[in-house]
Protein backbone atom coordinates (compact mmCIF):
# COMPACT_ATOMS: atom_id res chain seq x y z
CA UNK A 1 127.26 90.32 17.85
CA UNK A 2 126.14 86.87 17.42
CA UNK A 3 126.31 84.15 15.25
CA UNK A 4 124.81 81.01 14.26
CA UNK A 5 126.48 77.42 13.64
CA UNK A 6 124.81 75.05 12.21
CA UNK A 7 126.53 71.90 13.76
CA UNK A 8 125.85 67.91 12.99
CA UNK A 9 124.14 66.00 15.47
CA UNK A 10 126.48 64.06 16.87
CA UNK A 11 128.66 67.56 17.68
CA UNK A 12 125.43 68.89 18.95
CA UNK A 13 124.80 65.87 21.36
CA UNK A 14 127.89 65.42 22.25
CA UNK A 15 127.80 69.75 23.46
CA UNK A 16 124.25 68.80 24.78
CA UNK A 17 125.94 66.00 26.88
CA UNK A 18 128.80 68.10 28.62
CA UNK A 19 126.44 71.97 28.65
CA UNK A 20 126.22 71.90 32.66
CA UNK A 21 129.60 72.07 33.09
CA UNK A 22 130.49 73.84 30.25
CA UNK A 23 128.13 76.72 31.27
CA UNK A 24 129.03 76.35 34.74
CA UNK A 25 132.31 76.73 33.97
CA UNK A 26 131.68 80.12 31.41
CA UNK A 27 129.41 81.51 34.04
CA UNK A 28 132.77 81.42 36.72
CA UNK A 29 134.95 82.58 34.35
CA UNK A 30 135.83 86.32 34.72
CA UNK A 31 134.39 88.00 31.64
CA UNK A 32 137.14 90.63 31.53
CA UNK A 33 139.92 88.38 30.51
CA UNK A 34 140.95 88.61 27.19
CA UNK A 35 140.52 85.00 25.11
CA UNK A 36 140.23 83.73 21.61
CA UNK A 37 138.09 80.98 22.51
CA UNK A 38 134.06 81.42 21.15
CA UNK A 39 131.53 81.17 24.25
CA UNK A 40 128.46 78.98 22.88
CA UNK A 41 126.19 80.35 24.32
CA UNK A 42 122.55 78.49 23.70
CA UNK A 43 121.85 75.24 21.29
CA UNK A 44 118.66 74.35 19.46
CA UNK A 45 117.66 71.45 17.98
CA UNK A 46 114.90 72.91 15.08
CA UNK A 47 112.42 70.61 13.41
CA UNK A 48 110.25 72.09 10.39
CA UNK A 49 108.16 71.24 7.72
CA UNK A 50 109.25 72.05 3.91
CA UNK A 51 106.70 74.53 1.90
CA UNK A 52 104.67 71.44 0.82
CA UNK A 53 104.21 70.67 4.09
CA UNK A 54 104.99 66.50 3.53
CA UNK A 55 108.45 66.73 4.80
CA UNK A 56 109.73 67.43 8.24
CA UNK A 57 112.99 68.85 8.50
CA UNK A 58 115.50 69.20 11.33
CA UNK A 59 118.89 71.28 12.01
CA UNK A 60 121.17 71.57 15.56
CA UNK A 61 122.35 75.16 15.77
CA UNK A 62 124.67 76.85 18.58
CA UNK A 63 124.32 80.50 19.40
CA UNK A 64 128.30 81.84 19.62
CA UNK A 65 129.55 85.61 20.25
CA UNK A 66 131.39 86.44 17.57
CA UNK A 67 134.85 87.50 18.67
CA UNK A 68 135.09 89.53 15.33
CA UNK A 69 132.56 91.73 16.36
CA UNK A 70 133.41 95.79 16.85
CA UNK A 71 137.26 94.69 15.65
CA UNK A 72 138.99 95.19 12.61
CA UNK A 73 140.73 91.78 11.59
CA UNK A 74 142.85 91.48 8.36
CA UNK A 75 143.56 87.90 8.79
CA UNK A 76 141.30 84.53 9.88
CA UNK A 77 142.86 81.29 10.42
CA UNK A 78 140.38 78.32 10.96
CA UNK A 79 142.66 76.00 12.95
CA UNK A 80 142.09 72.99 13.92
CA UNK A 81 145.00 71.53 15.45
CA UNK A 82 145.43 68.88 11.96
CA UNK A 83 148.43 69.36 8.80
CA UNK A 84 146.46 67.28 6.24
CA UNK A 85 144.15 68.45 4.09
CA UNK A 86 144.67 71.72 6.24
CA UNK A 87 145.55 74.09 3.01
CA UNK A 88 143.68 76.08 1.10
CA UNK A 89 143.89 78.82 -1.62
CA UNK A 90 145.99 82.17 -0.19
CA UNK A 91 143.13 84.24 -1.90
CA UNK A 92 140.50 83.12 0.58
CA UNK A 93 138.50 84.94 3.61
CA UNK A 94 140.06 82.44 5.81
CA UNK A 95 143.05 80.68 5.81
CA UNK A 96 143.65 77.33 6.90
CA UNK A 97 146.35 75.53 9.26
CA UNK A 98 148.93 74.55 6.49
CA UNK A 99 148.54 78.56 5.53
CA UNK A 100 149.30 79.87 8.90
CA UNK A 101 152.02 77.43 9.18
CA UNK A 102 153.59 78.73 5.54
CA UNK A 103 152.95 82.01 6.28
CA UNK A 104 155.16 82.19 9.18
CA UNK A 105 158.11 80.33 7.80
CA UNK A 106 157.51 77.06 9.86
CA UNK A 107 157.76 78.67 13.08
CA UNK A 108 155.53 78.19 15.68
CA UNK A 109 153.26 81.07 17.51
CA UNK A 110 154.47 81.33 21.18
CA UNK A 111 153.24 83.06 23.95
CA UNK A 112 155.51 84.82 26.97
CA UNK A 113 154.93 83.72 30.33
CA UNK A 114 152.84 86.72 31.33
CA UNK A 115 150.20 86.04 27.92
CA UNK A 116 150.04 82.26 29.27
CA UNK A 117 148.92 83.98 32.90
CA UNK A 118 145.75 86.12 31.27
C-alpha cells in the first residue's frame, strides 16, 4: 500500500519547507476523487551508525501511497515534464517521457472537459 522514497536533501527540505500547506491542502481535498498524483504522506530524516559503529549515516525518506496498489497496470511512464535525456530502452519496467511521446505517434494525451472537472 505504501512506499518508500528515498529523496536528496535539498528535495526533502525543500517538502519540509512547504508540508503545512501541502497537508493542509491533502487533508481538504475530497478523497473520493479520482487522481494520478502520489499523496506524501510523512517524511523522515534517519541518522544511523554503520556496523562498526565509527560512521554515522543519514537518509531523507517520504512515505507515498502507491497508486499501483490493488490495480493491474501494463504500462509505467516516469514523466517528468523534460525531452532530453528522457529515453530509455522499450524493454524496461518503466518507460520514460521520450517513450510515451514515441509510443503515441507524437500526439499529445488530452483530456475532455468533463476529465479536467474530476
Amino acid at each position: 500500500r505504501y512506499l518508500l522514497k528515498q529523496v536528496r536533501p535539498s528535495e526533502f527540505w525543500a517538502f519540509h519547507e512547504h508540508a503545512r500547506p501541502y497537508f493542509a491542502f491533502v487533508r481538504n481535498t475530497p478523497s473520493m476523487l479520482p487522481s494520478v498524483l502520489v499523496k506524501v504522506l510523512c517524511a523522515f530524516h534517519v541518522e544511523y551508525r554503520s556496523a562498526d559503529k565509527m560512521k554515522t549515516q543519514s537518509q531523507h525518506v517520504l512515505v507515498q501511497e502507491n497508486l499501483f496498489f490493488g490495480h493491474n497496470v501494463s504500462r509505467m511512464c516516469d514523466l517528468k515534464g523534460a525531452h532530453r535525456n528522457r529515453g530509455g530502452e522499450d524493454d524496461n519496467e518503466t518507460v520514460l517521457d521520450e517513450n510515451l511521446f514515441r509510443a503515441n505517434d507524437g500526439y499529445p494525451l488530452l483530456l475532455s472537459e468533463a476529465a479536467k472537472q474530476q
